[in-house]
C-alpha atoms as a PDB file:
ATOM      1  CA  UNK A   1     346.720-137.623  21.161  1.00  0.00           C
ATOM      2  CA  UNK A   2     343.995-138.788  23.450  1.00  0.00           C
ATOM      3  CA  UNK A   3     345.403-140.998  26.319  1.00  0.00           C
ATOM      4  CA  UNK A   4     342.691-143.387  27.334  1.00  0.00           C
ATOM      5  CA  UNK A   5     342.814-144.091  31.311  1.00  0.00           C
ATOM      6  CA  UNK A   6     341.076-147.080  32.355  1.00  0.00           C
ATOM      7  CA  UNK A   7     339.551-146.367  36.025  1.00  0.00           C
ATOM      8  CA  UNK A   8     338.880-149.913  37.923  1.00  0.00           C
ATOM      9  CA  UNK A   9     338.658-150.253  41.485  1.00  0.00           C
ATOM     10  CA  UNK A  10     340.889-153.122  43.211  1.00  0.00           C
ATOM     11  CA  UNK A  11     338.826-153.980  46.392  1.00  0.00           C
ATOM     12  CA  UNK A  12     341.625-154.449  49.106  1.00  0.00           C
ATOM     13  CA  UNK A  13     342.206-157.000  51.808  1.00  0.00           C
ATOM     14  CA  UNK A  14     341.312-153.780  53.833  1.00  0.00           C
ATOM     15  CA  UNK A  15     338.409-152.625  52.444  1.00  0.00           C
ATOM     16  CA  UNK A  16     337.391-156.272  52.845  1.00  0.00           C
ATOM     17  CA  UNK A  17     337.655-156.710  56.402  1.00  0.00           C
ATOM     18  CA  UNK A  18     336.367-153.186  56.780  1.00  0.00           C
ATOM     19  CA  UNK A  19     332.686-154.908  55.238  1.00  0.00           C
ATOM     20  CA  UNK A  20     333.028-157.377  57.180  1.00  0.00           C
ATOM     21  CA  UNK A  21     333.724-155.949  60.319  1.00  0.00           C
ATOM     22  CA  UNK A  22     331.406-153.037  59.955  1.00  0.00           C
ATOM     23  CA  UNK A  23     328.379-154.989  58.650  1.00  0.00           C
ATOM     24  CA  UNK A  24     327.913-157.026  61.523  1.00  0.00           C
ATOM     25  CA  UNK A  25     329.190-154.615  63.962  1.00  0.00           C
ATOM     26  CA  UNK A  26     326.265-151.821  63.157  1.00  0.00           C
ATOM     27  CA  UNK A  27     324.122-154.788  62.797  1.00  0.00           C
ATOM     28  CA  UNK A  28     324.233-157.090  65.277  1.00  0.00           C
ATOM     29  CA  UNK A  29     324.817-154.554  68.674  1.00  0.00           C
ATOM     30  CA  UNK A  30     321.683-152.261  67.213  1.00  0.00           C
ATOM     31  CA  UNK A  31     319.474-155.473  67.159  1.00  0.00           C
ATOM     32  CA  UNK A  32     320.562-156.150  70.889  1.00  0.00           C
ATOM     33  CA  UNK A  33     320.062-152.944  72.222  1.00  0.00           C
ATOM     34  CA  UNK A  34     316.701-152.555  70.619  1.00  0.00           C
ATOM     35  CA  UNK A  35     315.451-155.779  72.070  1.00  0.00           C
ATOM     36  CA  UNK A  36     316.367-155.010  75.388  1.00  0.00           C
ATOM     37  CA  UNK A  37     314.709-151.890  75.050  1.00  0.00           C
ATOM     38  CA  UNK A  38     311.847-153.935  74.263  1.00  0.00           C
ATOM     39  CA  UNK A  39     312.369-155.827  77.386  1.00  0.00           C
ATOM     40  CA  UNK A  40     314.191-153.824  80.379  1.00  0.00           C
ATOM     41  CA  UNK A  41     313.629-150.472  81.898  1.00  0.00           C
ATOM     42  CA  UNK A  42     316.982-149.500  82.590  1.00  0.00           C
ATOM     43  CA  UNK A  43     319.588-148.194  80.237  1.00  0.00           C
ATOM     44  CA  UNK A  44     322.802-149.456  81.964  1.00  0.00           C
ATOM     45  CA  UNK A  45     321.930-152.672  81.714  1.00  0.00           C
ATOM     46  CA  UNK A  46     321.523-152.107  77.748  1.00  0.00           C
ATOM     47  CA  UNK A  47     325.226-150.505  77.895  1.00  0.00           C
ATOM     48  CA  UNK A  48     326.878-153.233  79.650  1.00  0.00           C
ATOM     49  CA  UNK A  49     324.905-155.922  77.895  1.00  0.00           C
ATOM     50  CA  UNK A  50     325.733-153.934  74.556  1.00  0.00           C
ATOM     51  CA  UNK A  51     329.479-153.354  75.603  1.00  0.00           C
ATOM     52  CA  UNK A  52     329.929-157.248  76.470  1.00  0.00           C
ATOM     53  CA  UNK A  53     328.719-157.907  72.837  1.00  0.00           C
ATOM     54  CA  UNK A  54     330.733-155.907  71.427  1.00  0.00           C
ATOM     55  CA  UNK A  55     333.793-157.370  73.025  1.00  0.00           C
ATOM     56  CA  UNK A  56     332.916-160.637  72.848  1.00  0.00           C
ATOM     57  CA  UNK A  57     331.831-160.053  68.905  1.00  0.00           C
ATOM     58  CA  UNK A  58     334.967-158.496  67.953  1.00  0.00           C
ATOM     59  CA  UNK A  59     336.874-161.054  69.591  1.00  0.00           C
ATOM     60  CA  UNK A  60     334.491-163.972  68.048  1.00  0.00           C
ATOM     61  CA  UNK A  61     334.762-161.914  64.553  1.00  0.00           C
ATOM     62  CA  UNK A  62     338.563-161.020  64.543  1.00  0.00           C
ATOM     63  CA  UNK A  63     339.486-164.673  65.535  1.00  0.00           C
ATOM     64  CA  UNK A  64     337.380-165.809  62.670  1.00  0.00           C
ATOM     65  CA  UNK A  65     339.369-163.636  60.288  1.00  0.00           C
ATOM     66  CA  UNK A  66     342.847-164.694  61.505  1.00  0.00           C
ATOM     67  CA  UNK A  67     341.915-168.502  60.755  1.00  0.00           C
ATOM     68  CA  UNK A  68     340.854-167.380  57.066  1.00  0.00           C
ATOM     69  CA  UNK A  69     343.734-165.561  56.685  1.00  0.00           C
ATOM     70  CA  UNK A  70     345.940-168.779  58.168  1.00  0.00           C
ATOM     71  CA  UNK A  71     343.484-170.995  56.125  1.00  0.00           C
ATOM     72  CA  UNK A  72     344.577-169.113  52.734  1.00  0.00           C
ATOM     73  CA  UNK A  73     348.381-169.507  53.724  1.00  0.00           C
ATOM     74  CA  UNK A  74     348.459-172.541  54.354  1.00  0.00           C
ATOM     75  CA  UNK A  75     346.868-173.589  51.364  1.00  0.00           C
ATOM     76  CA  UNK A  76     349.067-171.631  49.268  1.00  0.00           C
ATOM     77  CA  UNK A  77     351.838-173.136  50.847  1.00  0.00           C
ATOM     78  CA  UNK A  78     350.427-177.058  50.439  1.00  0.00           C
ATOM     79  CA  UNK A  79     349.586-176.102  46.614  1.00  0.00           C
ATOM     80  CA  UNK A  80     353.438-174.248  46.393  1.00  0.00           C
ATOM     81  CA  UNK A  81     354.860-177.620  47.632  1.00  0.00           C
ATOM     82  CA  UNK A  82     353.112-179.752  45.360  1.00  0.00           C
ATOM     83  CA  UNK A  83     353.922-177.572  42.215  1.00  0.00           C
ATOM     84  CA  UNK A  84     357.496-177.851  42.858  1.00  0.00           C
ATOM     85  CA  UNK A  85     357.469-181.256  43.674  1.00  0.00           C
ATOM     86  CA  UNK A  86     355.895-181.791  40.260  1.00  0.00           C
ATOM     87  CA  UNK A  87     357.951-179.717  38.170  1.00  0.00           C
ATOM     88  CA  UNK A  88     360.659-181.607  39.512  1.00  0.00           C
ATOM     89  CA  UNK A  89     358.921-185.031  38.959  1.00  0.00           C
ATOM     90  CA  UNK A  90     356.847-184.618  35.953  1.00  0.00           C
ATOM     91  CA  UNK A  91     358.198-181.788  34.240  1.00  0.00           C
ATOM     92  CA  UNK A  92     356.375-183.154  30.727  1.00  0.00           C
ATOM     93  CA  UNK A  93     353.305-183.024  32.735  1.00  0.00           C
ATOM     94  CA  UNK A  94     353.260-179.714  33.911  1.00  0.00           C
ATOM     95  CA  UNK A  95     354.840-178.346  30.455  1.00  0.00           C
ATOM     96  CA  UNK A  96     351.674-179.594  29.030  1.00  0.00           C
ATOM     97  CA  UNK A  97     349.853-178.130  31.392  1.00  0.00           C
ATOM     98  CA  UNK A  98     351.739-174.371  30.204  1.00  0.00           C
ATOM     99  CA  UNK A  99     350.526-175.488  27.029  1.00  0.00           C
ATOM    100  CA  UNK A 100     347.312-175.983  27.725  1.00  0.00           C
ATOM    101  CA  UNK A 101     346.418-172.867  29.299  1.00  0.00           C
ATOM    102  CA  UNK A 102     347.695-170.661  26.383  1.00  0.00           C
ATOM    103  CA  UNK A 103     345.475-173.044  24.050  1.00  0.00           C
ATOM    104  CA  UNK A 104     342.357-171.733  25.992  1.00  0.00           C
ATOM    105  CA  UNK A 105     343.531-168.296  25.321  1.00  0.00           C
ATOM    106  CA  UNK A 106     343.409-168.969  21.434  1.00  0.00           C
ATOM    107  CA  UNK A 107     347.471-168.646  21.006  1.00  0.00           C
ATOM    108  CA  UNK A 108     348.670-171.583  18.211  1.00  0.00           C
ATOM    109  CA  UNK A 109     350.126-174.925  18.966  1.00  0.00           C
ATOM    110  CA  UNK A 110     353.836-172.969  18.009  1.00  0.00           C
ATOM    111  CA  UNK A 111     353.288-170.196  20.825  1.00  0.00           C
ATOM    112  CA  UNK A 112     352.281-172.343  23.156  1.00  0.00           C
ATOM    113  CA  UNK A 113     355.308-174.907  22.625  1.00  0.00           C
ATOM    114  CA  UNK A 114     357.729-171.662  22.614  1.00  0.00           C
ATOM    115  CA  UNK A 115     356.216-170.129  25.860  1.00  0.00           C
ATOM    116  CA  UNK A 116     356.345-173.556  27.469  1.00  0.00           C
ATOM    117  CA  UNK A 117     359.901-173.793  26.896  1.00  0.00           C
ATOM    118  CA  UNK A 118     360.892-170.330  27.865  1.00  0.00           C
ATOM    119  CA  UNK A 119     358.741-170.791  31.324  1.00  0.00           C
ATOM    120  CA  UNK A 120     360.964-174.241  31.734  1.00  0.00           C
ATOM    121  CA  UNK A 121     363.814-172.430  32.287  1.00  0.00           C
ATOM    122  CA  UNK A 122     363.234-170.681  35.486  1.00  0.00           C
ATOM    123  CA  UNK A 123     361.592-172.978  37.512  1.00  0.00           C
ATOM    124  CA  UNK A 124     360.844-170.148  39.736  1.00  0.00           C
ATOM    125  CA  UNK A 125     359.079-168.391  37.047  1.00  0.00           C
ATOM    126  CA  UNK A 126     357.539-171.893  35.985  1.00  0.00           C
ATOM    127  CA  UNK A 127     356.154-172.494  39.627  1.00  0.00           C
ATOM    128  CA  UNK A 128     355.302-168.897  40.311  1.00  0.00           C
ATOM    129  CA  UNK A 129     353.387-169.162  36.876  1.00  0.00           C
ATOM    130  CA  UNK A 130     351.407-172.621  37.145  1.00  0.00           C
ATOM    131  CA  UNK A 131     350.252-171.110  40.796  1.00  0.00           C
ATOM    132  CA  UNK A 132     348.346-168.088  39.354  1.00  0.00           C
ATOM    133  CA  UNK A 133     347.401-169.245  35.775  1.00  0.00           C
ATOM    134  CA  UNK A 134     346.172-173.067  36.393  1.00  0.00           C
ATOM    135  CA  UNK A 135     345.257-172.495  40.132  1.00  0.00           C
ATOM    136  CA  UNK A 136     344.131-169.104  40.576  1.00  0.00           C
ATOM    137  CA  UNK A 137     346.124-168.698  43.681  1.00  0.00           C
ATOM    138  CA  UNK A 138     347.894-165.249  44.596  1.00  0.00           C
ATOM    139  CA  UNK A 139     350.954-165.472  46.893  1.00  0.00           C
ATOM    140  CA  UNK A 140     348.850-163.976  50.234  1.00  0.00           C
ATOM    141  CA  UNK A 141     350.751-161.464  52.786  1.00  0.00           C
ATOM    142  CA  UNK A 142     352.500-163.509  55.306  1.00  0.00           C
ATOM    143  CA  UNK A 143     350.677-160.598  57.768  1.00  0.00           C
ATOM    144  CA  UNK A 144     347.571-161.153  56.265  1.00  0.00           C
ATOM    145  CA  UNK A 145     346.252-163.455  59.225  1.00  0.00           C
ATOM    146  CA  UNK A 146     347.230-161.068  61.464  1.00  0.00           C
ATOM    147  CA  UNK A 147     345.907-158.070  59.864  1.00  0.00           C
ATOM    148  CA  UNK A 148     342.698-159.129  59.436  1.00  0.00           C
ATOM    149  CA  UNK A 149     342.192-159.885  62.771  1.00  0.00           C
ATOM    150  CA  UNK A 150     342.773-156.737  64.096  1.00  0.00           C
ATOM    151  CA  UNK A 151     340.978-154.790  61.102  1.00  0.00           C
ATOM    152  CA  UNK A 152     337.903-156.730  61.364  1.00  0.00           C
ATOM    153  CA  UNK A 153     337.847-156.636  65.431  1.00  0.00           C
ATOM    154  CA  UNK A 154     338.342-152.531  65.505  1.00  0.00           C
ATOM    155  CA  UNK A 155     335.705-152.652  62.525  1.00  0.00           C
ATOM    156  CA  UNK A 156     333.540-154.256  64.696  1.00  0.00           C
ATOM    157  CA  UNK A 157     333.811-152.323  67.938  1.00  0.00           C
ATOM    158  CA  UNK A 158     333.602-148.936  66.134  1.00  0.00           C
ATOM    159  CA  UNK A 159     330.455-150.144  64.096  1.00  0.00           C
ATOM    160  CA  UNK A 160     329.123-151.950  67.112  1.00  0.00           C
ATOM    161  CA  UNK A 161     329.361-148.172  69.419  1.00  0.00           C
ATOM    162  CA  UNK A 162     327.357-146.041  66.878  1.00  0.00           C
ATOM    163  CA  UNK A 163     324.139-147.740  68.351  1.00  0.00           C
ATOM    164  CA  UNK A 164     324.995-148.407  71.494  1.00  0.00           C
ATOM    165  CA  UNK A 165     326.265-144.437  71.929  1.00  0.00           C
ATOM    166  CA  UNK A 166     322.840-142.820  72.504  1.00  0.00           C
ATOM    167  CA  UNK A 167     322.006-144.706  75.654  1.00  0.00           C
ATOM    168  CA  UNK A 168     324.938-143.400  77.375  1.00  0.00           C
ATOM    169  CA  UNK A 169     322.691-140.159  77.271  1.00  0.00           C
ATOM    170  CA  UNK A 170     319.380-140.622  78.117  1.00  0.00           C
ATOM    171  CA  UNK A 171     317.430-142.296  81.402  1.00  0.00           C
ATOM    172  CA  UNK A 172     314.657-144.190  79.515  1.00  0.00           C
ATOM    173  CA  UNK A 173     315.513-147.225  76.520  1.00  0.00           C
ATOM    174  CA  UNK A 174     312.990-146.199  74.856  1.00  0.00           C
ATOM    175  CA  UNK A 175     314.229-142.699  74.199  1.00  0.00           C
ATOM    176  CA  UNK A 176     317.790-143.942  73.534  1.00  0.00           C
ATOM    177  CA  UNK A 177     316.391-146.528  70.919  1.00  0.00           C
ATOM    178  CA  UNK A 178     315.083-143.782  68.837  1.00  0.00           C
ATOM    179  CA  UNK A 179     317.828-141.554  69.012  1.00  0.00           C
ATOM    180  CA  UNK A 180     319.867-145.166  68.130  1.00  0.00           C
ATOM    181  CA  UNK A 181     317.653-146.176  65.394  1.00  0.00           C
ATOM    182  CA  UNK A 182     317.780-142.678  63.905  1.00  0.00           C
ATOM    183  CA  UNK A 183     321.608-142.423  64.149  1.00  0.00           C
ATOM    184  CA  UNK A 184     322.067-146.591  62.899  1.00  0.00           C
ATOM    185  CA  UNK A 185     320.007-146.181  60.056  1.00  0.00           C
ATOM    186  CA  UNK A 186     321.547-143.459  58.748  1.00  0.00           C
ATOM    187  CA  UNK A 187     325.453-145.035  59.088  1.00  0.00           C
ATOM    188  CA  UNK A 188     323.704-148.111  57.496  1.00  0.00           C
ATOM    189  CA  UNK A 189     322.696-146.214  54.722  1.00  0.00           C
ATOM    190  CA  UNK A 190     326.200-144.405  54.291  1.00  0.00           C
ATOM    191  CA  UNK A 191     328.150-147.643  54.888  1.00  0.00           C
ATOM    192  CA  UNK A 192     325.531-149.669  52.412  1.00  0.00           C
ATOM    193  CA  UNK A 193     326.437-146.714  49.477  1.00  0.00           C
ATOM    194  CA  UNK A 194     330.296-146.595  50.163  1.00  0.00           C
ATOM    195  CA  UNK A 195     330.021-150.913  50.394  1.00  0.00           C
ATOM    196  CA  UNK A 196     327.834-150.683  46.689  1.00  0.00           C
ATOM    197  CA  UNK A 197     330.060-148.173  45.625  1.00  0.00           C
ATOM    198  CA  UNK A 198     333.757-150.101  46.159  1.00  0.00           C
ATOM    199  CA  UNK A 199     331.782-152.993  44.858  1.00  0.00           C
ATOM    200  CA  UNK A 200     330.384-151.596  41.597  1.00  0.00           C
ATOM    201  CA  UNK A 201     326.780-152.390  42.903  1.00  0.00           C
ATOM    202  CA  UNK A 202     324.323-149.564  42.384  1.00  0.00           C
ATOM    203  CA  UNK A 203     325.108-147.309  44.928  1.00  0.00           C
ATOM    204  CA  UNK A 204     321.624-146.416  46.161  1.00  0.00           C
ATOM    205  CA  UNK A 205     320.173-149.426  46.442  1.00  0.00           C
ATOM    206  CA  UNK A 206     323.219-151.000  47.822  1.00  0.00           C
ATOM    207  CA  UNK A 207     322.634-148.213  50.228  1.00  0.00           C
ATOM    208  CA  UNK A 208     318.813-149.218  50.986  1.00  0.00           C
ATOM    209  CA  UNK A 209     319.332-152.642  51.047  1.00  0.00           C
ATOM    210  CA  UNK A 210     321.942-152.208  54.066  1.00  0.00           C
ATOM    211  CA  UNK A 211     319.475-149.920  55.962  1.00  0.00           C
ATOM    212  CA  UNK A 212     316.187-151.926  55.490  1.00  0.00           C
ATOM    213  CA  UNK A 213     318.343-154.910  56.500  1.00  0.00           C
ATOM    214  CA  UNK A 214     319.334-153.606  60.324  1.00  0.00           C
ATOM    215  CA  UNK A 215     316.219-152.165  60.513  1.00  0.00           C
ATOM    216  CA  UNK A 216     314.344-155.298  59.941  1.00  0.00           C
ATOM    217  CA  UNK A 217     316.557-157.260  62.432  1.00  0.00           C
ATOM    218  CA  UNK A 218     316.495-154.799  65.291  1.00  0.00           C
ATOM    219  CA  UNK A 219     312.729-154.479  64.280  1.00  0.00           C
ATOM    220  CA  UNK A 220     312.667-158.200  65.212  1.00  0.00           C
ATOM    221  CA  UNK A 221     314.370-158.172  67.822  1.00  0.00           C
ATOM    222  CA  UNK A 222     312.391-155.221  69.707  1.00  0.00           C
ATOM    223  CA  UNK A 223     308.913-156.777  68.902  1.00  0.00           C
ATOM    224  CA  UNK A 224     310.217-160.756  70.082  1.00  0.00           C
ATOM    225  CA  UNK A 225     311.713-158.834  73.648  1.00  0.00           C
ATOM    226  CA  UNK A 226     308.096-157.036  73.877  1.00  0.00           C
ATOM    227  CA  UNK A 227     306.114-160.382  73.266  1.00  0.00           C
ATOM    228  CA  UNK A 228     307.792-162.254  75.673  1.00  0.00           C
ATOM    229  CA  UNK A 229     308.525-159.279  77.909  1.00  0.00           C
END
């Protein structure tokens, strides 16, 4: 007998905050240095300008993913509160509510009333139910705050180094930008197919897109630093 295994990939709250750190951390740093080379002659200045912005972005970044994370618990929590206080105060309401959701699945007026019932009584299983079925809500990782703070900061400091590396080599910007640009672009395009591929997005030109975007804003960046230079 042929077994039939269904392959799906399950992004995680990791592999999220990986993206997100990582995007902005190859992105943002390699657009910095690049306009400075545009603008100064001396590559320490690039490497402590580019090593304060990476601190301070990591910082900036992993703050702003503890405060989602805190957002999304606290919401579940307001939306947990209400559910039980209306299961305890209109438990006809919500019932019918049960009832409705299995009627937009196609099940008949008899399932629905049976289901409804059963659900009734465990209130636990009632609540837990009416949170993910009517309200989409998953019960988030009390760590999750936490968690994402650090994994997008470190995200962001290890993406934010791969451009900034090259000028801890050489004497003149201008030969550390192309050694960064050559090095960037390429991680871009590796982190752009491994993002397309965990995303189910064509993995090539998820892979493109990523590249031609940093390039494009470090681009920028060098040419506005050279006019104004």
């Amino acid at each position: 007998m042929h077994l039939h295994e269904e392959k799906h990939f399950k992004s995680s709250d990791l592999i999220t905050d990986i993206v997100i750190g990582m995007s902005d951390g190859l992105t943002v740093p390699f657009a910095l240095a690049a306009g400075l080379s545009g603008a100064v002659d001396s590559t320490a200045i690039i490497v402590t300008a580019g090593l304060a912005e990476i601190a301070a972005g990591s910082i900036a970044m992993g703050l702003g993913g503890y405060l989602a994370g805190k957002t999304e618990i606290d919401h579940y929590n307001s939306e947990l509160k209400r559910e039980w206080e209306e299961v305890e105060v209109v438990p006809e309401k919500e019932m019918q509510e049960v009832r409705d959701v299995f009627a937009e699945m196609g099940l008949s007026t008899q399932s629905q009333n049976i289901i409804a019932e059963e659900l009734a009584k465990d209130k636990q299983k009632w609540v837990d139910f009416m949170m993910k079925y009517e309200l989409g809500l998953d019960k988030p990782d009390p760590k999750r705050a936490r968690n994402s703070a650090f994994n997008i900061g470190a995200s962001y400091i290890v993406g934010g180094l791969v451009p900034l590396i090259p000028y801890f080599f050489v004497s003149h910007p201008i030969d550390g930008l192309k050694l960064s640009a050559i090095i960037t672009v390429i991680c871009l395009f590796i982190f752009g197919y491994f993002k397309a591929k965990f995303t189910g997005q064509p993995k090539l030109t998820g892979a493109i897109r990523v590249a031609i975007i940093g390039s494009v804003a470090a681009t920028a960046a060098f040419l506005i630093a050279r006019l104004f230079s």
